[in-house]
Protein backbone atom coordinates (compact mmCIF):
# COMPACT_ATOMS: atom_id res chain seq x y z
CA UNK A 1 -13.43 -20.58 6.71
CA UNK A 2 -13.62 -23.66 4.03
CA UNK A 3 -11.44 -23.96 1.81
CA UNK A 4 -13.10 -24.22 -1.67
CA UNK A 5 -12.67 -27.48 -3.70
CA UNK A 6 -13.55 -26.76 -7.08
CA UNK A 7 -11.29 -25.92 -9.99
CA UNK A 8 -10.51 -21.95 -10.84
CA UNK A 9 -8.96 -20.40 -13.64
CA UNK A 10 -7.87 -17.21 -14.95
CA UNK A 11 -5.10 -15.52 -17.41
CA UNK A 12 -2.98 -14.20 -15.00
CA UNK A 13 -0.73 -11.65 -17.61
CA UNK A 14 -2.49 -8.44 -18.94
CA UNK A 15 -4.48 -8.70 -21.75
CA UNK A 16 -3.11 -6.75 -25.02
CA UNK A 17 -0.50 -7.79 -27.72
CA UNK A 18 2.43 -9.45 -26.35
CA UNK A 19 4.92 -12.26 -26.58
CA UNK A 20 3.67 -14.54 -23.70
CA UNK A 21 0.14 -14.84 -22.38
CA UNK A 22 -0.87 -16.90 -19.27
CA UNK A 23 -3.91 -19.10 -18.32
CA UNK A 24 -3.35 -20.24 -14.71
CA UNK A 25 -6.02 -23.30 -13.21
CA UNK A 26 -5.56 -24.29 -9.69
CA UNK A 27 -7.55 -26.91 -7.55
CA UNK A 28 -8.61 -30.55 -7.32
CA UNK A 29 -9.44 -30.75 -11.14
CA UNK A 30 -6.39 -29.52 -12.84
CA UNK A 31 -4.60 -32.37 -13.95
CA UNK A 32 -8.40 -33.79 -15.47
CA UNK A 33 -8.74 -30.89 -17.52
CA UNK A 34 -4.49 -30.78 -18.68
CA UNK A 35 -5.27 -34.62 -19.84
CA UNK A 36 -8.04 -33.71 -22.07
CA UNK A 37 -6.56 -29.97 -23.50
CA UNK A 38 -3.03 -30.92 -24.05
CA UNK A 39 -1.93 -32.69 -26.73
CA UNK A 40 2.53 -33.45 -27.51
CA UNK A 41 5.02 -36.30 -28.27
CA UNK A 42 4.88 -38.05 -25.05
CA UNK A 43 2.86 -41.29 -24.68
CA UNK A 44 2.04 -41.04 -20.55
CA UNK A 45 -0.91 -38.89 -19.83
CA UNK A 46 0.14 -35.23 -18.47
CA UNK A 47 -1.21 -35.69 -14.76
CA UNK A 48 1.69 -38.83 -14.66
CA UNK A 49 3.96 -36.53 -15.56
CA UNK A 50 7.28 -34.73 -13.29
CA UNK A 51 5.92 -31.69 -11.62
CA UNK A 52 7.50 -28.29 -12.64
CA UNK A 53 8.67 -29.56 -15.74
CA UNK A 54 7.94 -27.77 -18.93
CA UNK A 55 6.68 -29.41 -21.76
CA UNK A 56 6.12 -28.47 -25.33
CA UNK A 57 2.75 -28.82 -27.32
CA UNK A 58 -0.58 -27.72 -28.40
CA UNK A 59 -3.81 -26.82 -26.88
CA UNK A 60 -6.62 -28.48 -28.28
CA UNK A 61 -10.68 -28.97 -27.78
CA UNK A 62 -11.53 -32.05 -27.58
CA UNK A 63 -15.07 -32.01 -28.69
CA UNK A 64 -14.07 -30.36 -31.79
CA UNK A 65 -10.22 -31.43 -32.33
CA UNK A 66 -9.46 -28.04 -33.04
CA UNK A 67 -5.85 -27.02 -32.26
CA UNK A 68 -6.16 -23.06 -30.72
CA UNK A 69 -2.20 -22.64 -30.11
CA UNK A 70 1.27 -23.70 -29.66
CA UNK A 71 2.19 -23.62 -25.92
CA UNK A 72 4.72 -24.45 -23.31
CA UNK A 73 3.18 -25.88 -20.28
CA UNK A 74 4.06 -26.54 -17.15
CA UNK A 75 2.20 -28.64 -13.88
CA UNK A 76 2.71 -28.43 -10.85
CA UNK A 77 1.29 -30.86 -7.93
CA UNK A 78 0.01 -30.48 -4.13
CA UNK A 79 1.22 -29.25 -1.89
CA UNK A 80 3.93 -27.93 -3.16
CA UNK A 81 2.79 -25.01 -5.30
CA UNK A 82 1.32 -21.39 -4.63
CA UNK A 83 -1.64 -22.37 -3.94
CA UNK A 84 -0.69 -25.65 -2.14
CA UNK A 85 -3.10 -26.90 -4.49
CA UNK A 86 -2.25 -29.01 -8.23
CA UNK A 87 -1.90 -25.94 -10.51
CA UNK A 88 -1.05 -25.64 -13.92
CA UNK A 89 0.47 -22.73 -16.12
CA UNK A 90 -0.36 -22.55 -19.97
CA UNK A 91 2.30 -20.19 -21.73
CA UNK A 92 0.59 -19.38 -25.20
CA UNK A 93 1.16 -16.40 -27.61
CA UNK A 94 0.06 -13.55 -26.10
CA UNK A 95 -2.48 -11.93 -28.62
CA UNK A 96 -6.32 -11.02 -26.93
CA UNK A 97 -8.13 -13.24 -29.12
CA UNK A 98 -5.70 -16.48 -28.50
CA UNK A 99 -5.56 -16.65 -24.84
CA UNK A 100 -9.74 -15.67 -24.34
CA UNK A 101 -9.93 -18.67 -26.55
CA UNK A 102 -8.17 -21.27 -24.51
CA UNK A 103 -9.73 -19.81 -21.18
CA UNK A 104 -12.76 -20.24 -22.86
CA UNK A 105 -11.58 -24.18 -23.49
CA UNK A 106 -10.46 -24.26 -20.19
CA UNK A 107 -14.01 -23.27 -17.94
CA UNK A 108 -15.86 -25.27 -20.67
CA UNK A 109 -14.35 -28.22 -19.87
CA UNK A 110 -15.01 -27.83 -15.62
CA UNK A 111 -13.25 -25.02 -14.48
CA UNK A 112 -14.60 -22.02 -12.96
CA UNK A 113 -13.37 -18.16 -13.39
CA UNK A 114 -11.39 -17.29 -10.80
CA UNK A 115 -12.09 -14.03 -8.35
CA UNK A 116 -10.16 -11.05 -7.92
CA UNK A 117 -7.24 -12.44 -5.59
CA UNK A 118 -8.69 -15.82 -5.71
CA UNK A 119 -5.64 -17.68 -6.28
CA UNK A 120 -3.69 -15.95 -3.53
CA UNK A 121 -6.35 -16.42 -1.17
CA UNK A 122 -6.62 -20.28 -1.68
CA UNK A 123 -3.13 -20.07 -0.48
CA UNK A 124 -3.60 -18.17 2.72
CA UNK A 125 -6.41 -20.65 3.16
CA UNK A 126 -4.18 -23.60 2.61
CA UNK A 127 -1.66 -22.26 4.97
CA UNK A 128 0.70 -21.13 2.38
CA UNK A 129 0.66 -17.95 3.67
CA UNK A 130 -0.39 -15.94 6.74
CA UNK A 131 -2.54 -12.87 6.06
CA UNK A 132 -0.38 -9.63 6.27
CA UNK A 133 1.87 -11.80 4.19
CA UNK A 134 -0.92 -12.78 1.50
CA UNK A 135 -1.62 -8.58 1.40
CA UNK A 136 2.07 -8.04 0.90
CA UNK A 137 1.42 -10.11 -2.78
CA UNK A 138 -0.79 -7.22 -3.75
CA UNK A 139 1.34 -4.56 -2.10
CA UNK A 140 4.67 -6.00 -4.10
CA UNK A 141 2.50 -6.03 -7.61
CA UNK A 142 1.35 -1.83 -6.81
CA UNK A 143 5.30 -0.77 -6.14
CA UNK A 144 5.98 2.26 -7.51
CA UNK A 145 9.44 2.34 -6.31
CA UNK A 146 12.34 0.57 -4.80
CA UNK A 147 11.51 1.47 -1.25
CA UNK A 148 7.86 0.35 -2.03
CA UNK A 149 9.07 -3.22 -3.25
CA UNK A 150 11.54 -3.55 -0.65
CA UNK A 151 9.10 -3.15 1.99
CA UNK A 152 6.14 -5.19 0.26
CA UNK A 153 8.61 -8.21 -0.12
CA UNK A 154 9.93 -7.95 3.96
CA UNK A 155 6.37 -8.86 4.43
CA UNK A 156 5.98 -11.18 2.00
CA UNK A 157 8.83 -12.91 3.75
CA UNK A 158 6.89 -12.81 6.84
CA UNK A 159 8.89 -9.60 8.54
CA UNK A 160 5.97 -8.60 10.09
CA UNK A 161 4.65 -11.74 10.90
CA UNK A 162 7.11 -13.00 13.10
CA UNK A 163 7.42 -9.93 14.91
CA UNK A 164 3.93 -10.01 15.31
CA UNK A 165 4.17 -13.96 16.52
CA UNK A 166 6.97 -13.10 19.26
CA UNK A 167 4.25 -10.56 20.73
CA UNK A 168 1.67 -13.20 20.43
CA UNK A 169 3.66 -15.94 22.43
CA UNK A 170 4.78 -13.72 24.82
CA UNK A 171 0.45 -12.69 25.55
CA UNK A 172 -0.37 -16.31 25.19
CA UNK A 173 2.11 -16.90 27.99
CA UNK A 174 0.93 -14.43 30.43
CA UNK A 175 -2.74 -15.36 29.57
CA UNK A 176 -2.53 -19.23 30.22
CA UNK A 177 -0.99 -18.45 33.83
CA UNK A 178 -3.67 -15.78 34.22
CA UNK A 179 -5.99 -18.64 33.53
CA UNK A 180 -4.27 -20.83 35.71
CA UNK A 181 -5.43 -18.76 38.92
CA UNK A 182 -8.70 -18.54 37.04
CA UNK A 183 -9.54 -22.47 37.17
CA UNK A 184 -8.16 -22.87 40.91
CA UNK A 185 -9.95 -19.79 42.61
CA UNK A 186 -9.63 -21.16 45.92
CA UNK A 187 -5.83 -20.93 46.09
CA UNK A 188 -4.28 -17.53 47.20
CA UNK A 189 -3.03 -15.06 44.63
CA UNK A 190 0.28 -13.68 45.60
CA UNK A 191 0.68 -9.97 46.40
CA UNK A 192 2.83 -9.27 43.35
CA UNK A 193 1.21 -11.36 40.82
CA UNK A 194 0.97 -8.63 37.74
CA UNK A 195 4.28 -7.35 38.81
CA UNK A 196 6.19 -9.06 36.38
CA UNK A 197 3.63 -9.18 33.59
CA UNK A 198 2.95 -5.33 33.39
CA UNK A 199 6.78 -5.38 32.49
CA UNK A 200 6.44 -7.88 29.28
CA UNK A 201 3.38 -6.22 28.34
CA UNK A 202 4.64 -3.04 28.31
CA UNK A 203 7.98 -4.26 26.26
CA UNK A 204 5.30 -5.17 23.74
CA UNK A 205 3.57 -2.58 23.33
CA UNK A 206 6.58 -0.94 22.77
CA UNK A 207 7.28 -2.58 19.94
CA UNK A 208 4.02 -1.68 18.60
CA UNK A 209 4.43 1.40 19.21
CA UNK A 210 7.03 1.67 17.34
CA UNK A 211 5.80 -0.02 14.20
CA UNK A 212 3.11 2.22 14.31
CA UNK A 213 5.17 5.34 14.48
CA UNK A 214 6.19 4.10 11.01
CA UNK A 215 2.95 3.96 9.58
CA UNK A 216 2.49 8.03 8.15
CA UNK A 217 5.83 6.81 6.56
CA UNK A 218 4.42 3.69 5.31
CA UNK A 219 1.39 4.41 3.94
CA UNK A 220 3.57 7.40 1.81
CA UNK A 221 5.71 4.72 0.67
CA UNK A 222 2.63 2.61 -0.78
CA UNK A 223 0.03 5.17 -2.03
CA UNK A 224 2.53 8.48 -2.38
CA UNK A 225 2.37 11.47 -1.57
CA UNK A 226 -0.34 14.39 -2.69
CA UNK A 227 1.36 17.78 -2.73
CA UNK A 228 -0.46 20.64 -4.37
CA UNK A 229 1.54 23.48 -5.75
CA UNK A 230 -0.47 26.82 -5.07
CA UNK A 231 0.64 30.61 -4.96
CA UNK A 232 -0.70 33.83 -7.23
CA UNK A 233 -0.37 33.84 -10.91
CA UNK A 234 3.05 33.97 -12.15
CA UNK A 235 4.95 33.13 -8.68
CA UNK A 236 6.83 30.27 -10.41
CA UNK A 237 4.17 27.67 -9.64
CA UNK A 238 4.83 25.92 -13.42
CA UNK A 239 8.47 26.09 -13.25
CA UNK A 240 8.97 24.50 -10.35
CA UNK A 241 6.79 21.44 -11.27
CA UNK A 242 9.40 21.73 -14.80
CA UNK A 243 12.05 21.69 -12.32
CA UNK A 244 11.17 18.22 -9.94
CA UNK A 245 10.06 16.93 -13.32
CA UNK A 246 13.29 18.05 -14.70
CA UNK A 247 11.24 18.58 -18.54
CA UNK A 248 9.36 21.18 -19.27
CA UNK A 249 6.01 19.51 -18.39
CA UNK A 250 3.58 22.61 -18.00
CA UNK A 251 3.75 25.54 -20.07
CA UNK A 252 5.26 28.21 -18.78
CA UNK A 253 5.71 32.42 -19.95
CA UNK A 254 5.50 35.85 -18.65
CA UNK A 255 1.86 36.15 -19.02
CA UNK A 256 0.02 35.52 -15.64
CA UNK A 257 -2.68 33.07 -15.77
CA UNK A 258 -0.94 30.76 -18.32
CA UNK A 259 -2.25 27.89 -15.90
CA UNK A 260 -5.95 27.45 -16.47
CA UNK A 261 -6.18 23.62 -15.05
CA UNK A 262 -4.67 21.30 -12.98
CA UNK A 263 -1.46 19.24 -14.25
CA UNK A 264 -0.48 16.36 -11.72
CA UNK A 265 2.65 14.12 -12.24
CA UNK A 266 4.40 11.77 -10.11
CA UNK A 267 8.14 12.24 -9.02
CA UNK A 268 10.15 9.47 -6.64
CA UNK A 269 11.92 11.00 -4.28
CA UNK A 270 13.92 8.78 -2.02
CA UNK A 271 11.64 6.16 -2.33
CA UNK A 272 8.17 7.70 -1.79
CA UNK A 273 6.34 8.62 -4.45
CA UNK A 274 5.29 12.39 -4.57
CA UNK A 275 2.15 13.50 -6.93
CA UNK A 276 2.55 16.94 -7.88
CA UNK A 277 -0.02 19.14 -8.84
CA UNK A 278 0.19 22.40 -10.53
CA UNK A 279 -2.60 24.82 -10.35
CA UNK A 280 -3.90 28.02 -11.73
CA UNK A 281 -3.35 30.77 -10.23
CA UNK A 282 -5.40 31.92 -6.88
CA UNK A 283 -6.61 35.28 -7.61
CA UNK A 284 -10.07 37.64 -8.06
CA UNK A 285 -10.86 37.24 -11.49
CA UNK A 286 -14.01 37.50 -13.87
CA UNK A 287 -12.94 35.27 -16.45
CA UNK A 288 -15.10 31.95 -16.31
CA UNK A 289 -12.28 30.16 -17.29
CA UNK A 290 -9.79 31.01 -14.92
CA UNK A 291 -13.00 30.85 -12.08
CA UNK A 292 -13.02 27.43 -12.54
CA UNK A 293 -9.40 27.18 -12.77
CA UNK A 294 -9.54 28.86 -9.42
CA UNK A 295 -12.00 26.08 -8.27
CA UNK A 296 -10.24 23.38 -8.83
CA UNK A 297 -6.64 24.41 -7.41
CA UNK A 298 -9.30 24.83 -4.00
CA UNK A 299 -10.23 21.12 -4.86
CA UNK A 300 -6.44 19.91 -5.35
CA UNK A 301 -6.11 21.35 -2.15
CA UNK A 302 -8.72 19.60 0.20
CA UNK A 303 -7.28 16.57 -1.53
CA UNK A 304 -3.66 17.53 -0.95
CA UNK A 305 -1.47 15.84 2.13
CA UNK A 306 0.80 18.43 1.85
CA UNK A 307 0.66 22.06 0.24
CA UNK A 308 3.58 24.40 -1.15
CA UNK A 309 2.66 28.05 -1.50
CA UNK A 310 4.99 29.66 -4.11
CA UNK A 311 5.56 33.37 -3.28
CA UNK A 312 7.80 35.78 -5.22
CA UNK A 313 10.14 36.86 -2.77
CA UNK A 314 11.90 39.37 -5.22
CA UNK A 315 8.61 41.28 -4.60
CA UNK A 316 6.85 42.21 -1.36
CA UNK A 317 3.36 40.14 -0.54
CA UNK A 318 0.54 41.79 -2.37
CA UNK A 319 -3.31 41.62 -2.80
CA UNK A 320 -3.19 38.67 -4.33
CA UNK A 321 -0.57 36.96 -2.06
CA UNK A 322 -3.50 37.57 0.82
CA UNK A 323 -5.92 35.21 -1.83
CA UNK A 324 -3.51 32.45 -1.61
CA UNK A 325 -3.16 33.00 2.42
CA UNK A 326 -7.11 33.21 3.01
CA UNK A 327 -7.61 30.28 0.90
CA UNK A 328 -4.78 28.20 3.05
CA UNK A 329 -7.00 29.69 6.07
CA UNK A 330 -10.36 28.19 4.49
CA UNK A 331 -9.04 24.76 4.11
CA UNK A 332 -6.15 24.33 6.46
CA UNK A 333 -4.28 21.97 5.02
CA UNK A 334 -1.97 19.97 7.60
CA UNK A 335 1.68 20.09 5.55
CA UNK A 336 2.27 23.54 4.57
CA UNK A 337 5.90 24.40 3.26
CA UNK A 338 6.46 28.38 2.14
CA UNK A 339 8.70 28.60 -1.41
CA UNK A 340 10.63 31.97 -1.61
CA UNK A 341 11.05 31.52 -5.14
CA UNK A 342 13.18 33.33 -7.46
CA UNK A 343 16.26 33.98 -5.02
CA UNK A 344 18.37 34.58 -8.31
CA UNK A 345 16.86 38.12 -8.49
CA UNK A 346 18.20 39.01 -5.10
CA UNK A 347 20.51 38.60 -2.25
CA UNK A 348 17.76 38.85 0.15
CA UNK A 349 14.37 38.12 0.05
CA UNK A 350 11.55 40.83 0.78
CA UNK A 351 9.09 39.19 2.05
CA UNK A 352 7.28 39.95 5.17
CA UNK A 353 7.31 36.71 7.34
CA UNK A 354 5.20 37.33 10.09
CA UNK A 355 2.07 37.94 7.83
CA UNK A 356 2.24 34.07 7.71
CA UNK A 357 4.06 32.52 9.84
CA UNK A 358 0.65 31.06 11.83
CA UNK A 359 0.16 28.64 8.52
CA UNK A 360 3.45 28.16 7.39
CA UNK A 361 6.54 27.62 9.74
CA UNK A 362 9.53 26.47 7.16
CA UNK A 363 10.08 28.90 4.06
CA UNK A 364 12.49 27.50 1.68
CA UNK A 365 14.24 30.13 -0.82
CA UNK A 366 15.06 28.79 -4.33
CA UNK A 367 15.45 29.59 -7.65
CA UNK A 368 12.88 27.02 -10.26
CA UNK A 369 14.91 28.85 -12.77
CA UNK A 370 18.71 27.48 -11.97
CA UNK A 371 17.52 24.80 -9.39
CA UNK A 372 19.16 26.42 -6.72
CA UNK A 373 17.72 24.90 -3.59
CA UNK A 374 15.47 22.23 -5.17
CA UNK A 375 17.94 19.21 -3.30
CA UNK A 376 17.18 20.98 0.00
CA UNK A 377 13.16 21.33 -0.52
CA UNK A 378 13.72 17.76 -1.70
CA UNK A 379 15.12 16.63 1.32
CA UNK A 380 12.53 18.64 3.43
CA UNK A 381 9.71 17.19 1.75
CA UNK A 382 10.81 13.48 2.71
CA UNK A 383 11.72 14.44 6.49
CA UNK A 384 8.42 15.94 6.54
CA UNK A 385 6.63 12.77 5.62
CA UNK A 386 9.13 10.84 7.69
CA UNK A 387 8.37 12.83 10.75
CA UNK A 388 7.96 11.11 14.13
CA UNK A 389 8.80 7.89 12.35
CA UNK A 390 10.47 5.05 14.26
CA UNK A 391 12.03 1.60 12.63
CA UNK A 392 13.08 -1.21 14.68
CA UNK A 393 16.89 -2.22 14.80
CA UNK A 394 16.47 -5.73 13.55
CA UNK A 395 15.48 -4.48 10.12
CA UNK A 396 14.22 -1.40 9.49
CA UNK A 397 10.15 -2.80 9.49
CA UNK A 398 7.92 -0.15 8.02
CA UNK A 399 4.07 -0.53 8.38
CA UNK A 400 2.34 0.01 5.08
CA UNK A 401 -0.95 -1.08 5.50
CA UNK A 402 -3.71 0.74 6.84
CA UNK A 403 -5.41 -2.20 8.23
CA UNK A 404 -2.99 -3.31 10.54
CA UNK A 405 -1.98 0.01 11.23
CA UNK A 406 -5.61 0.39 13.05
CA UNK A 407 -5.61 -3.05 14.41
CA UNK A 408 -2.29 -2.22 16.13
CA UNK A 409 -4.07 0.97 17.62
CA UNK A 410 -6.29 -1.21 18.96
CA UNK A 411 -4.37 -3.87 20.27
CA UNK A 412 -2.36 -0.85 22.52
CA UNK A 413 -5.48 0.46 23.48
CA UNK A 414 -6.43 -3.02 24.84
CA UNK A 415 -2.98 -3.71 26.40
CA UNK A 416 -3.20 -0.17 27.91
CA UNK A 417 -6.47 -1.47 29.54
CA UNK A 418 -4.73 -4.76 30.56
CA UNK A 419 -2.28 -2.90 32.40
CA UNK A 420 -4.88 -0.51 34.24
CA UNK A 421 -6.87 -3.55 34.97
CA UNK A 422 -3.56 -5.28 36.58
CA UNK A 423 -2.23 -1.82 38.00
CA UNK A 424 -5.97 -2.05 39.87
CA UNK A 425 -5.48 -5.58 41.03
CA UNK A 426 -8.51 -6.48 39.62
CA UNK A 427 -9.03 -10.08 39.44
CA UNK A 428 -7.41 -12.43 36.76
CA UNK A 429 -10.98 -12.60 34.94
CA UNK A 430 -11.26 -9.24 34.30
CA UNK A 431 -7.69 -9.04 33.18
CA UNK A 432 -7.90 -11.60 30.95
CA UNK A 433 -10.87 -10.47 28.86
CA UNK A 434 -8.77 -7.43 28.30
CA UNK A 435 -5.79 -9.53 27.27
CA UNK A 436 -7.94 -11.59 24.99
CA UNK A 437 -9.46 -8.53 22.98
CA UNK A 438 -5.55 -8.07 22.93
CA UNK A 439 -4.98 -10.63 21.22
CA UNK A 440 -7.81 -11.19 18.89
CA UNK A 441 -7.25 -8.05 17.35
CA UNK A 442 -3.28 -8.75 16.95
CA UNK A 443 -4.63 -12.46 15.29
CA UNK A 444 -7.11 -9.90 12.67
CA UNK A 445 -3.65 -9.22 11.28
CA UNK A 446 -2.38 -12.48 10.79
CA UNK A 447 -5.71 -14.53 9.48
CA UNK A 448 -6.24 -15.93 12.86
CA UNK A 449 -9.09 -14.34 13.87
CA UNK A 450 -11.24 -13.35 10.73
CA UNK A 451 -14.43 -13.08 9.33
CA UNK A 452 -15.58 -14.76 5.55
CA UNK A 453 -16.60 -11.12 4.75
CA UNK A 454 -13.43 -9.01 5.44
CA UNK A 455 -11.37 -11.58 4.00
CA UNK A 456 -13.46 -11.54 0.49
CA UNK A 457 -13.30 -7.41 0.87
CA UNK A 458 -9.29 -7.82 1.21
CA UNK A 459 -9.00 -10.07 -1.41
CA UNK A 460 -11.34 -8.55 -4.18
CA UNK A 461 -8.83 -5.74 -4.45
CA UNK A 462 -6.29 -7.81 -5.91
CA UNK A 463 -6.19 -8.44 -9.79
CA UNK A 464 -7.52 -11.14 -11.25
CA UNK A 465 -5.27 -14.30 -12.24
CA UNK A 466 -3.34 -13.43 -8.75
């Protein structure tokens, strides 16, 4: 893809009242337009200035000699910069009206406005970065938690990518002596000739295997998990959103039906964000209100990855404990953890657990009143989102992007068909297109191998000024 040669710009802080603001330029023209906007002491010209040094002054038009702010400003020159082009960073005061103005000065006098993600992509395209590690930028900006960060700046640091290189090499290898036997057909191939490479393709594969186990793990991690909190009127459903929250978020009496809409907050537990949603209660009702209340609790839970139905276990299941369970039928939801609330009122809970064990196989007795039992269903909720997963030993890699979550799929699936092909002793042709497909798909991860339009789709999700 070509890498653009014109001269972008954007404020790269949010806009609002604050102490700082930042207008960022990048490309060919940056030091052109610093020469003609920035005005100080100093008697060189800014572009023969010392790169990353900061220097105090004003910003100025030059058509008009107006003065728009007092600024610190720094440059910064090819290659060594973000962008591994010249870039430049304005500091000004960070009121809305200020920095607009002196982006305003800025694409008037040549540069552009930078895209979404623009400036992030210019590095990827400048070899800065590779790809996974360019998405990690956006990934590390979207953290929600220390987990989250931890994981987006492994990849930044290329984690990923060199794991995903030593795979790479190791294909490359077995594909250049497949190729070999390709251009001299007329020599012999030797009875065990995919002997030894089924063996290091399969101890890759296992590695990506492994990575991908992560992934239900990783994508948690990044974009949190959805857990809707459903059960008859006045099971507890409130108070034990008031309890994770630990303040008393929803409102919460005697009266069934206090809960007439959905409440959602966010909690992080051990690193992965959970979004809890309260809901009105699931019962037969004629009130309009509390039909649409109804309603939507069925819409938190289609959109739910995991569900917990709050029973009253100081009370045997009713009428309305059969609602909850037929609506859990209708929409099948594919966590489903059983809460066996209010244990304070008894030593032993009443309810009947064959009724539901076919939708719900862990029941978890607590109290939302004391807390008793909250750290366990905390702990159960994280092993249930960490299910199946698998880290490597070499540092505890977690894939949290969907993307290369499906391009690993199929890169197995094509080194699967590699080793059928070579199990088959089919001829190094056929092997190799398999192998290459391999390959191309691992190189979709990394920026090898892609196309002007996925990269503009990956990139327009960032924010703009990154």
């Amino acid at each position: 893809m070509p890498i653009p040669k014109d001269t972008i710009a954007a404020i790269s802080t949010p806009l609002g009242e604050g102490a700082i603001g930042i207008v960022r330029l990048s490309g060919p023209d940056t030091y052109k337009i610093a020469d003609r906007i920035f005005s100080d002491r100093h008697p060189e010209p800014f572009s023969q200035r010392d790169s990353y040094q900061l220097y105090h002054g004003f910003i100025k038009n030059p058509q008009t000699a107006e003065f728009l702010d007092e600024v610190l400003t720094t440059g910064m020159k090819a290659p060594g910069t973000y962008t591994g082009e010249d870039m430049l960073e304005i500091n000004a005061h960070g009121g809305i009206l200020v920095i607009q103005r002196i982006l305003e000065l800025v694409l008037q006098e040549g540069a552009r406005l930078a895209e979404p993600g623009e400036f992030t992509k210019r590095a990827f395209l400048n070899g800065k970065m590779d790809l996974a590690q360019a998405e990690a930028v956006a990934d590390l900006i979207r953290a929600r938690t220390d987990l989250a960060k931890k994981c987006a700046l492994q990849q930044l640091e290329g984690g990923l990518s060199c794991k995903l290189k030593v795979i790479a090499s190791e294909l490359l290898d077995i594909l250049a002596e497949l190729e070999a036997h390709i251009d001299f057909p007329e020599e012999e191939l030797p009875p065990q000739l995919y002997e030894r490479d089924i063996q290091r393709i399969e101890s890759s594969s296992r590695i990506l295997e492994d990575l991908l186990l992560s992934a239900r793990y990783g994508k948690a991690i990044r974009e949190g998990v959805r857990v809707a909190i459903i059960g008859k009127p006045n099971a507890g459903k409130s108070s034990l959103l008031n309890r994770f929250l630990e303040e008393p978020r929803a409102i919460v009496t005697e009266t069934p039906g206090t809960t007439r809409d959905t409440i959602t907050e966010s909690v992080s537990i051990e690193g992965i964000p959970f979004l809890f949603t309260d809901t009105a209660g699931i019962r037969e009702t004629s009130d309009p209100i509390e039909q649409e209340g109804v309603r939507r609790t069925e819409a938190a839970i289609t959109k739910a990855d995991m569900v917990l139905m709050v029973m009253d276990s100081s009370q045997p299941l009713d009428s309305q404990d059969e609602d909850v369970l037929d609506t859990l039928k209708k929409y099948a939801p594919s966590a489903c953890l059983g809460i066996l609330n209010k244990s304070d009122l008894l030593s032993h809970p009443v309810i009947e657990k064959d009724k539901f064990q076919e939708l719900i196989k862990t029941l978890v007795p607590l109290s939302a009143l004391t807390g008793e039992g909250i750290k366990e269903l905390k702990k159960l909720l994280v092993d249930t989102i960490k299910q199946g997963e698998v880290t490597d030993a070499g540092g505890e890699l977690i894939l949290t992007n969907v993307r290369h979550a499906e391009l690993m799929g199929k890169t197995l699936a094509d080194l699967q068909l590699t080793r059928e092909s070579m199990s088959s002793n089919l001829s190094p042709e056929l092997v190799a297109a398999d192998l290459r497909e391999a390959l191309h798909h691992l190189g979709e991860i990394t920026g090898e191998y892609i196309t002007g339009d996925l990269l503009n789709r990956i990139f327009s999700r960032f924010c703009i000024g990154k």
